[in-house]
N, C-alpha and C. Protein backbone atom coordinates (compact mmCIF):
# COMPACT_ATOMS: atom_id res chain seq x y z
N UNK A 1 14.96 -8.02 29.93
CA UNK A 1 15.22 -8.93 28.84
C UNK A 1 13.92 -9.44 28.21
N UNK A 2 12.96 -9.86 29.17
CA UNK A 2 11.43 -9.98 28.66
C UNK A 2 10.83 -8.70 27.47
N UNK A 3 11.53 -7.67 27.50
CA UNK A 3 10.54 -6.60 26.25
C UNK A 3 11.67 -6.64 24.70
N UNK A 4 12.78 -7.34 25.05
CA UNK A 4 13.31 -7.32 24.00
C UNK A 4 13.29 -9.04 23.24
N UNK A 5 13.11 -9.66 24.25
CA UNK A 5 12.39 -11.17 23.58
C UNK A 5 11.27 -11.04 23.07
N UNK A 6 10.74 -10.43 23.40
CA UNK A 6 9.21 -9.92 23.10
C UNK A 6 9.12 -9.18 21.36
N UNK A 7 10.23 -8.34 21.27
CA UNK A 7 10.10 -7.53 19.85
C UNK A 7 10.83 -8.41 19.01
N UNK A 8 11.69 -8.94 19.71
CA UNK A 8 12.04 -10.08 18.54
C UNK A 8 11.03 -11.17 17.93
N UNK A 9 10.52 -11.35 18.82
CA UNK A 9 9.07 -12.34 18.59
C UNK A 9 8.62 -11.70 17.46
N UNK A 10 8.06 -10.13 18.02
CA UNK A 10 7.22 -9.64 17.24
C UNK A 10 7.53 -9.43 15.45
N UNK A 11 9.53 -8.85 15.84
CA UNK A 11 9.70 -8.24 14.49
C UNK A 11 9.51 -9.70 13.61
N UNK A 12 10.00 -10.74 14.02
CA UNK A 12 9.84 -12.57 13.48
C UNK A 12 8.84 -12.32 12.67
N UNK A 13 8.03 -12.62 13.33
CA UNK A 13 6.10 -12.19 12.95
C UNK A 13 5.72 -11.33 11.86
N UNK A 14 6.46 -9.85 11.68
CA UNK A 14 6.28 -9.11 10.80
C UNK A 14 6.86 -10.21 9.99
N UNK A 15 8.27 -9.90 9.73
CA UNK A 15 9.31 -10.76 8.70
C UNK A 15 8.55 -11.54 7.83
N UNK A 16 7.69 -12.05 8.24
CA UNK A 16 6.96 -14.05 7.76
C UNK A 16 6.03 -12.98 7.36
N UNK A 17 5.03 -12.08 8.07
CA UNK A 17 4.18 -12.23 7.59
C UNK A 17 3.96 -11.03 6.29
N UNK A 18 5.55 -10.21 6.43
CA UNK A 18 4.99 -9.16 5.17
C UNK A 18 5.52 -9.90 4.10
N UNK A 19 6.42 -10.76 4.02
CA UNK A 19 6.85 -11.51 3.32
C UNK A 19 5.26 -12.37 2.59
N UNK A 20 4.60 -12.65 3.70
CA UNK A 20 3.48 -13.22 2.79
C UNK A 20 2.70 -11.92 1.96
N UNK A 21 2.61 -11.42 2.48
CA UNK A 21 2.05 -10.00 2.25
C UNK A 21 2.29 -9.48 0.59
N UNK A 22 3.84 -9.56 0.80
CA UNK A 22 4.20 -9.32 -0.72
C UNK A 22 3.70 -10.23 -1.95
N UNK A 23 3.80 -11.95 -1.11
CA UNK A 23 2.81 -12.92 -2.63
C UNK A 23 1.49 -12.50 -2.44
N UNK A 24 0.46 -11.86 -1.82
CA UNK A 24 -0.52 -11.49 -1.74
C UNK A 24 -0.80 -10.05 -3.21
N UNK A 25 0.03 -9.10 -2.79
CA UNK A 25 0.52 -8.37 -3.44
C UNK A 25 0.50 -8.30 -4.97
N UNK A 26 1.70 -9.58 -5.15
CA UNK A 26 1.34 -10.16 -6.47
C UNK A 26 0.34 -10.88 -7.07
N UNK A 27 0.10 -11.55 -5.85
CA UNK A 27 -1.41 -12.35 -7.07
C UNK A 27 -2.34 -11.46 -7.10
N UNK A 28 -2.28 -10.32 -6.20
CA UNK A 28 -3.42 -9.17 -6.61
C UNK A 28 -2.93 -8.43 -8.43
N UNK A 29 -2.01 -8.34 -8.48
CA UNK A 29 -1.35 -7.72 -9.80
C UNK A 29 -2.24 -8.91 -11.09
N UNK A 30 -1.51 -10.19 -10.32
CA UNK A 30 -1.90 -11.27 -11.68
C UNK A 30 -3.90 -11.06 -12.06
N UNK A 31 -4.43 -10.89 -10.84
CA UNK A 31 -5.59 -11.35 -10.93
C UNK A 31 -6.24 -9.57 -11.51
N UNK A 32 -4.92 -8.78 -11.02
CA UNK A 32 -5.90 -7.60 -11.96
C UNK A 32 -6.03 -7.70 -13.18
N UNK A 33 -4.94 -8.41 -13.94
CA UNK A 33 -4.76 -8.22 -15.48
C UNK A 33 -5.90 -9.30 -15.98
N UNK A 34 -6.24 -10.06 -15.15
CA UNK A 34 -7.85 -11.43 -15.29
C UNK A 34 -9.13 -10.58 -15.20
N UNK A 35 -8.99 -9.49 -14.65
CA UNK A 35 -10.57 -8.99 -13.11
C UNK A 35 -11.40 -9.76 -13.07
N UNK A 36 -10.72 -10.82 -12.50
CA UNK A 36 -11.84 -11.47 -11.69
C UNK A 36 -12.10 -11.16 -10.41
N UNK A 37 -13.49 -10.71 -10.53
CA UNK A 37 -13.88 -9.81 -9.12
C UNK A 37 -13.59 -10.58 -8.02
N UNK A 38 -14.22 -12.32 -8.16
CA UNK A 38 -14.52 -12.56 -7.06
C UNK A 38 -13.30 -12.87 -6.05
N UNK A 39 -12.30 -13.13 -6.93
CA UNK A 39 -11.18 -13.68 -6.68
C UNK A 39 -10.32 -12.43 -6.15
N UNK A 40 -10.89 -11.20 -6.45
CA UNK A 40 -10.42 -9.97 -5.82
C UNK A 40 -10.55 -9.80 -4.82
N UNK A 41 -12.07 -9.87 -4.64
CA UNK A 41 -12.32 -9.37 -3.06
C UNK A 41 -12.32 -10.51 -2.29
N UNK A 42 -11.83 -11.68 -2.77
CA UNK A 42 -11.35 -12.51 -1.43
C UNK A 42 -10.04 -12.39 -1.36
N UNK A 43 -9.04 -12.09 -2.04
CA UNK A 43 -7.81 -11.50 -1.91
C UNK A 43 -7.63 -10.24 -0.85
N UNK A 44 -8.34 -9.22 -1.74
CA UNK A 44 -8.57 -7.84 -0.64
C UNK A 44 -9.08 -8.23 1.24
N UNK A 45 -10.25 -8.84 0.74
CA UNK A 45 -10.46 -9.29 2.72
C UNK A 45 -8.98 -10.28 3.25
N UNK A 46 -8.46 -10.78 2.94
CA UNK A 46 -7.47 -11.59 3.40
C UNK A 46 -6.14 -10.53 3.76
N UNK A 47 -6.35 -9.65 2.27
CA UNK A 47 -5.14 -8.46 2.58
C UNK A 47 -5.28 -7.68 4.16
N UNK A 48 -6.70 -7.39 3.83
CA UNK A 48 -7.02 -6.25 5.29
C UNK A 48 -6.98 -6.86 6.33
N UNK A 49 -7.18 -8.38 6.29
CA UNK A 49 -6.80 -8.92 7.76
C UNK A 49 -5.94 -9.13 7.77
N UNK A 50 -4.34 -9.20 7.02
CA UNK A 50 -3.06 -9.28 7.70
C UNK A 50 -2.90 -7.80 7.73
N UNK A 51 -3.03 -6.99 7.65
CA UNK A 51 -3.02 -4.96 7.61
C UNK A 51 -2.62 -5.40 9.03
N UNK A 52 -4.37 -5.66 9.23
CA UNK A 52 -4.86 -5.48 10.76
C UNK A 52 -3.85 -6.00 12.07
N UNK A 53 -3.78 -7.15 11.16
CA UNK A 53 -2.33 -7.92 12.60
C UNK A 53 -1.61 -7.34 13.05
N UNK A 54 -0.98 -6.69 11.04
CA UNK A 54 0.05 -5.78 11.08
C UNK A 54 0.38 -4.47 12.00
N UNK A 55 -1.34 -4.01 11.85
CA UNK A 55 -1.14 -3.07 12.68
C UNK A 55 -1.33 -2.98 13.98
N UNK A 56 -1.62 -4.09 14.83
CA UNK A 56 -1.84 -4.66 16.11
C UNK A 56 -0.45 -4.43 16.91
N UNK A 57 0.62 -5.45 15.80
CA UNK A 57 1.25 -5.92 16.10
C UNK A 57 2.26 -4.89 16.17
N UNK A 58 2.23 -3.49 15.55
CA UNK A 58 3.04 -2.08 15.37
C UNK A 58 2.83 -1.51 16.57
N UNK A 59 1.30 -1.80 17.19
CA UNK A 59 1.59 -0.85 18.78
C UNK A 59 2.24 -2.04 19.44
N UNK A 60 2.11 -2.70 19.82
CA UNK A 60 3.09 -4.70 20.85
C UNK A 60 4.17 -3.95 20.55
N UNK A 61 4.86 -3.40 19.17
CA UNK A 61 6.64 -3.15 19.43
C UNK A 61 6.84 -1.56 19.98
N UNK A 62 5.95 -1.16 19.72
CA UNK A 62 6.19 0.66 20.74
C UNK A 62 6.01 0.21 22.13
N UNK A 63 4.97 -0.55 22.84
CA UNK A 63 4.71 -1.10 24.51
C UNK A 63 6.48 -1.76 24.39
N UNK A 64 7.01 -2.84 23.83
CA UNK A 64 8.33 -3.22 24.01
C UNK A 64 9.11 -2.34 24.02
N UNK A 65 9.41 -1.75 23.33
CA UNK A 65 10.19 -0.24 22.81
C UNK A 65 10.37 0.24 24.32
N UNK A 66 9.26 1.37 24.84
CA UNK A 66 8.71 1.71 25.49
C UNK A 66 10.02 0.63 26.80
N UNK A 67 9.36 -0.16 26.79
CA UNK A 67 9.84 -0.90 28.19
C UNK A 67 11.33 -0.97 28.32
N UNK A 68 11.39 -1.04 27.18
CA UNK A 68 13.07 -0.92 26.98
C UNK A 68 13.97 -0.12 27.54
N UNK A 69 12.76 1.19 27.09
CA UNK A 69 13.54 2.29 27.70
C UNK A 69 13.65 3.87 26.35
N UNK A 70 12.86 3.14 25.35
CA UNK A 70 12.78 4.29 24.21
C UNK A 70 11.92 4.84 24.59
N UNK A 71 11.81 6.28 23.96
CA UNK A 71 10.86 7.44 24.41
C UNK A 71 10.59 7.76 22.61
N UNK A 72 9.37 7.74 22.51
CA UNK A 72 9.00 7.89 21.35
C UNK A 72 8.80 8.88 20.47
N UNK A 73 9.07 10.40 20.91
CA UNK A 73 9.57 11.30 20.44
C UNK A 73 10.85 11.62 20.54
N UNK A 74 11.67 11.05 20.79
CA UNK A 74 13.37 10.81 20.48
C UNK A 74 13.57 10.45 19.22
N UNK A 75 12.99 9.97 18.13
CA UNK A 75 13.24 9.57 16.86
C UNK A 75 12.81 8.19 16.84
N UNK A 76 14.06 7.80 15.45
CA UNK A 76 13.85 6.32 14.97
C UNK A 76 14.53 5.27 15.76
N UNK A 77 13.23 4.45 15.67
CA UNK A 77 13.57 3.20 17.42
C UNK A 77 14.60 3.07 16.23
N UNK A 78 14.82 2.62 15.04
CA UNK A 78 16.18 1.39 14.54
C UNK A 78 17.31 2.55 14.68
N UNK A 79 17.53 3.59 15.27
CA UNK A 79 18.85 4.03 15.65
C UNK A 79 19.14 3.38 17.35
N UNK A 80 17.99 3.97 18.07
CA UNK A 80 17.90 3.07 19.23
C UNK A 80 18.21 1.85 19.73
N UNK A 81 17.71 0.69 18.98
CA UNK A 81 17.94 -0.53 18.82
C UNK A 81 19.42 -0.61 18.41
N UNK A 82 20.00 0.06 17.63
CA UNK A 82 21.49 0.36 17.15
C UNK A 82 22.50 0.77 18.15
N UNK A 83 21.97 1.69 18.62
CA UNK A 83 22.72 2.14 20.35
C UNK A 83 22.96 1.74 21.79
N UNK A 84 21.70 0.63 21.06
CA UNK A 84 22.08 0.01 22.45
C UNK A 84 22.72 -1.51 22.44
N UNK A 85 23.07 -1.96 21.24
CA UNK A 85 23.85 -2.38 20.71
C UNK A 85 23.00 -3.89 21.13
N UNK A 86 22.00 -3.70 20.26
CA UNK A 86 21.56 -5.27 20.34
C UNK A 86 21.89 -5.63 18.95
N UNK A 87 22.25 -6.33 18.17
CA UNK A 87 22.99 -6.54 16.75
C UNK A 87 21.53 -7.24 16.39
N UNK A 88 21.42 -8.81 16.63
CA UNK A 88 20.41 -9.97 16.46
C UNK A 88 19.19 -8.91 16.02
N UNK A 89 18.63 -7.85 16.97
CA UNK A 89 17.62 -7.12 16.95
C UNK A 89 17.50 -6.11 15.87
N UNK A 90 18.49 -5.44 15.50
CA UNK A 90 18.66 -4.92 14.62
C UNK A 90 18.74 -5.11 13.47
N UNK A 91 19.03 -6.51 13.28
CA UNK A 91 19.04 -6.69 11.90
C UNK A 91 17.75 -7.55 11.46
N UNK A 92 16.84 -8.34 12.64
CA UNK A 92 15.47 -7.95 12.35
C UNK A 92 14.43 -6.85 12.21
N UNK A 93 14.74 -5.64 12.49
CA UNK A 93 14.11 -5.05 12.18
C UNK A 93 14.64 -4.31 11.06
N UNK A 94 15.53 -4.52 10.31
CA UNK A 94 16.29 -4.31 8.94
C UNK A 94 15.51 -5.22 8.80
N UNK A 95 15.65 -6.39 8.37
CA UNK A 95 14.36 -7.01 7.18
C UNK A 95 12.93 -6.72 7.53
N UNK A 96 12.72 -6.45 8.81
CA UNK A 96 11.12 -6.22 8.41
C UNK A 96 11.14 -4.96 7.84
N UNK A 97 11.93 -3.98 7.95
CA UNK A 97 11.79 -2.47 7.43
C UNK A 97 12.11 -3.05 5.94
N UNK A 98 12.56 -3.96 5.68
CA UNK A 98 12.83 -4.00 4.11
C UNK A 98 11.78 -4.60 3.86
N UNK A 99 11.38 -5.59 3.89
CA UNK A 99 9.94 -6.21 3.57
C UNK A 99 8.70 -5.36 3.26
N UNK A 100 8.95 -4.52 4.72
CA UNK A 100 7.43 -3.37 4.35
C UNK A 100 7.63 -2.28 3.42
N UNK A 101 8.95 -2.11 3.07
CA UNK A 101 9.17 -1.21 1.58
C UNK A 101 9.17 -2.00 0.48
N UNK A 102 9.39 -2.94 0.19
CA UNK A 102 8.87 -3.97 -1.04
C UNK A 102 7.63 -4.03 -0.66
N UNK A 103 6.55 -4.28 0.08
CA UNK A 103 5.12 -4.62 0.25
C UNK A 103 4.44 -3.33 -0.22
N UNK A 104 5.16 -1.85 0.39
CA UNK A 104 4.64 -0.37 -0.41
C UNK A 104 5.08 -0.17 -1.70
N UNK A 105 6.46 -0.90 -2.25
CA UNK A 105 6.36 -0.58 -3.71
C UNK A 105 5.56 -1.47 -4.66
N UNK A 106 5.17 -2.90 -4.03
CA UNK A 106 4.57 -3.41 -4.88
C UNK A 106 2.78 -2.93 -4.54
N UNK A 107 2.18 -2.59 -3.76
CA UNK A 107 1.12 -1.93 -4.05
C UNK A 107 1.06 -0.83 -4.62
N UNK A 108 2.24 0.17 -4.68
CA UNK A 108 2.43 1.47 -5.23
C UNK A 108 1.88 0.87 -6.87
N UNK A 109 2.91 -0.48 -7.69
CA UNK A 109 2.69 -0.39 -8.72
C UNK A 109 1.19 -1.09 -8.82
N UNK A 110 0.12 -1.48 -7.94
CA UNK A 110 -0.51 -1.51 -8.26
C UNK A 110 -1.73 -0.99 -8.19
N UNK A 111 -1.56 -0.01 -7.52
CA UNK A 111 -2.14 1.14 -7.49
C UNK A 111 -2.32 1.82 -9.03
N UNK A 112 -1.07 1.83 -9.52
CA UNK A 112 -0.91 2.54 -10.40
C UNK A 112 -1.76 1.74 -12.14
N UNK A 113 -1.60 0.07 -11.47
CA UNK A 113 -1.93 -0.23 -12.77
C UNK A 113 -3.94 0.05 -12.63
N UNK A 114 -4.40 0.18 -11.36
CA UNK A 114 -5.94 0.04 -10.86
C UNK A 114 -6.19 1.04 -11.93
N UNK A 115 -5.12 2.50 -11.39
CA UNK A 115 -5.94 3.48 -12.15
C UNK A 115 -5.70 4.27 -13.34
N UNK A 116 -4.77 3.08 -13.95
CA UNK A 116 -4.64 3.34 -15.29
C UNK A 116 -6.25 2.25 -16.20
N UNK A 117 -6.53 1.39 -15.38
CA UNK A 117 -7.81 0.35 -15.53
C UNK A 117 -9.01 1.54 -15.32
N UNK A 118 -9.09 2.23 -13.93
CA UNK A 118 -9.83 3.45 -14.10
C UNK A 118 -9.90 4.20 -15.14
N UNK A 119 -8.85 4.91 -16.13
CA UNK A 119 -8.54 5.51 -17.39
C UNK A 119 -9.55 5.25 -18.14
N UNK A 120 -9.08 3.75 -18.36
CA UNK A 120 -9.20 3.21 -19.13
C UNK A 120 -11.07 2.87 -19.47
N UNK A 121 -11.33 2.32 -18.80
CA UNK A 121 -13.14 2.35 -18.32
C UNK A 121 -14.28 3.62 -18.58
N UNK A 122 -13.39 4.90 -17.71
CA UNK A 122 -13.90 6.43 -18.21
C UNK A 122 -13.62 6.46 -19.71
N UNK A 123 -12.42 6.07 -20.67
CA UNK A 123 -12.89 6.53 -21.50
C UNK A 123 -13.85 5.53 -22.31
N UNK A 124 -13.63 4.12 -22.47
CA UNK A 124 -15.24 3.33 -22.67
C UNK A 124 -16.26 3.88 -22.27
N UNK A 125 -16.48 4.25 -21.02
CA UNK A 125 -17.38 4.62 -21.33
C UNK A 125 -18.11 6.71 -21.96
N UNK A 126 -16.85 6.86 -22.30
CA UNK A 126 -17.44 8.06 -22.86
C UNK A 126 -17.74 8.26 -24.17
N UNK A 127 -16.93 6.40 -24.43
CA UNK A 127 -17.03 6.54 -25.91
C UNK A 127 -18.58 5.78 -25.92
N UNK A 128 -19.28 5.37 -25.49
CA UNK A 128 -20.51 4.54 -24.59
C UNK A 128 -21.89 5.74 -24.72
N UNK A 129 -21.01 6.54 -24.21
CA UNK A 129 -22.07 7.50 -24.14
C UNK A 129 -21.62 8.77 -25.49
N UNK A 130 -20.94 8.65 -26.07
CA UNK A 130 -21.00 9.43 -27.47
C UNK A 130 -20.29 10.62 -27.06
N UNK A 131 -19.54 10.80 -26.18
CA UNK A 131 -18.90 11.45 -25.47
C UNK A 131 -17.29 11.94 -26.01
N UNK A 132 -16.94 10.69 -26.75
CA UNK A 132 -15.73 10.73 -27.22
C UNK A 132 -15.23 11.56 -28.25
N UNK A 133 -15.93 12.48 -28.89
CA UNK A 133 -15.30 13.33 -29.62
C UNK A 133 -15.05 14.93 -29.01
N UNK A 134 -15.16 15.07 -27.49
CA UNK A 134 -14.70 16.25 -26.79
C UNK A 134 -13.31 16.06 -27.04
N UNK A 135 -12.74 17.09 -26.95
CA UNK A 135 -11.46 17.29 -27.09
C UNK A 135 -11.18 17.25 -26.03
N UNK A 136 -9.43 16.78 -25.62
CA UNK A 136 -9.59 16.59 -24.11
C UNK A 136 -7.53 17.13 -23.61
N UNK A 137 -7.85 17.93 -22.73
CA UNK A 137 -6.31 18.79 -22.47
C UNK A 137 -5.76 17.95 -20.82
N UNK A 138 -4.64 18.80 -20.69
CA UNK A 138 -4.48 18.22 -19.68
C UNK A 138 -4.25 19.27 -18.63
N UNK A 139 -4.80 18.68 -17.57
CA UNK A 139 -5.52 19.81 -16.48
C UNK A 139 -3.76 20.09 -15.34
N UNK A 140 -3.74 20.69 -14.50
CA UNK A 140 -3.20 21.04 -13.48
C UNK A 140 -2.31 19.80 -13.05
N UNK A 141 -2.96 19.05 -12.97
CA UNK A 141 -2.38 17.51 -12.23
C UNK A 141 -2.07 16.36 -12.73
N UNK A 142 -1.99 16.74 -14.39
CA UNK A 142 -1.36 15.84 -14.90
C UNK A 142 -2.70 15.07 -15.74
N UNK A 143 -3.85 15.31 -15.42
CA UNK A 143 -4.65 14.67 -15.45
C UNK A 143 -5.41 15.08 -16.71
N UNK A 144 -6.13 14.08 -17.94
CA UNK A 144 -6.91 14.94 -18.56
C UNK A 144 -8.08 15.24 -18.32
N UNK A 145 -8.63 16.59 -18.83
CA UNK A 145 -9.37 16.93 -18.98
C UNK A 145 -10.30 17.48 -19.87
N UNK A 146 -11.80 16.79 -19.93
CA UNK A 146 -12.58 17.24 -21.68
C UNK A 146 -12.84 18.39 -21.19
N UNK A 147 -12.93 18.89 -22.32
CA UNK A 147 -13.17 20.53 -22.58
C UNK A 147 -14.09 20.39 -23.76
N UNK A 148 -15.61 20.69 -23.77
CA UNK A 148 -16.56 21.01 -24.15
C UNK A 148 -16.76 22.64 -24.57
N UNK A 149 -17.59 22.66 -26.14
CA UNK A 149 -17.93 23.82 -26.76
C UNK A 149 -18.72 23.22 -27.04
N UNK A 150 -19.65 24.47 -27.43
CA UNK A 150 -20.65 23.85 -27.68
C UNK A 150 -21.62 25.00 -28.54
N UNK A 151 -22.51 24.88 -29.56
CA UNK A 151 -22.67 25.62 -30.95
C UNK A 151 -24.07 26.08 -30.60
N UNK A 152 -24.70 26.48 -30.52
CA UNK A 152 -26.36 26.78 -30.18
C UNK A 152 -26.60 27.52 -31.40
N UNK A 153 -27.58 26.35 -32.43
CA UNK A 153 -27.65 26.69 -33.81
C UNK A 153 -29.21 27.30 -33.75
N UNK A 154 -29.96 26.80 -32.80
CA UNK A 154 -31.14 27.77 -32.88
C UNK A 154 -32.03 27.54 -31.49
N UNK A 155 -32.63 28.34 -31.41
CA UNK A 155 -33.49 28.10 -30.11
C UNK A 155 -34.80 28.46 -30.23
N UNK A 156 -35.83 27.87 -29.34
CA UNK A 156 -36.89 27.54 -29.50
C UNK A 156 -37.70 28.76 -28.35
């Protein structure tokens, strides 16, 4: 009974803390559309130290798991936890499994807005560097790419 008090503790812990995770998340979004650096990378260090808990705290529920009586190439502990008919347990680790898929879609979108900001910068600066009248296709991956010609009117 001690390894399953134990993951309940733990999944608790996730719950609260991806939940914070996610307003983290967002004020990273708000503060991209500001860039304010500094206010970034004290966001980012704060992010990587709840990661870290996070991920501390991911081996604590395999050692519980484990004690329980799961074997970890058998599959997914939340069928496990399901079979063995702990309900309370199960449906904490239903919200933390939901939490940490809202916490990956909201970095997904901001991922996405970073490197549309990346885009965006390469082409400043190509227009920066006089760069901007290459013609520019789009490569393999979606991605563009300048494509340079170039005229060699006389040589020396």
């Amino acid at each position: 009974m001690a390894a399953i008090d134990d993951l309940k503790h733990l999944l608790a812990q996730d719950v609260h803390q991806l939940s914070a995770m996610a307003d983290l998340l967002r004020d990273e979004k708000e503060l991209l559309s500001t860039s304010d650096i500094k206010q970034l990378q004290a966001l980012t260090d704060e992010k990587n130290a709840q990661l870290e808990q996070i991920r501390e705290r991911a081996k604590l529920k395999i050692h519980a798991l484990v004690a329980m009586g799961f074997r970890p190439e058998s599959g997914n502990p939340s069928r496990f936890i399901a079979a063995a008919g702990l309900t309370e347990l199960h449906q904490l680790w239903r919200q933390a499994d939901q939490a940490l898929t809202q916490c990956q879609q909201l970095n997904q979108n901001n991922g996405r807005v970073m490197a549309h900001m990346q885009k965006r910068l390469a082409r400043l600066s190509d227009i920066v560097r006089g760069a901007s009248s290459r013609q520019k296709l789009y490569g393999a991956g979606g991605q563009h790419t300048a494509v340079s010609s170039s005229t060699i009117l006389a040589s020396a």
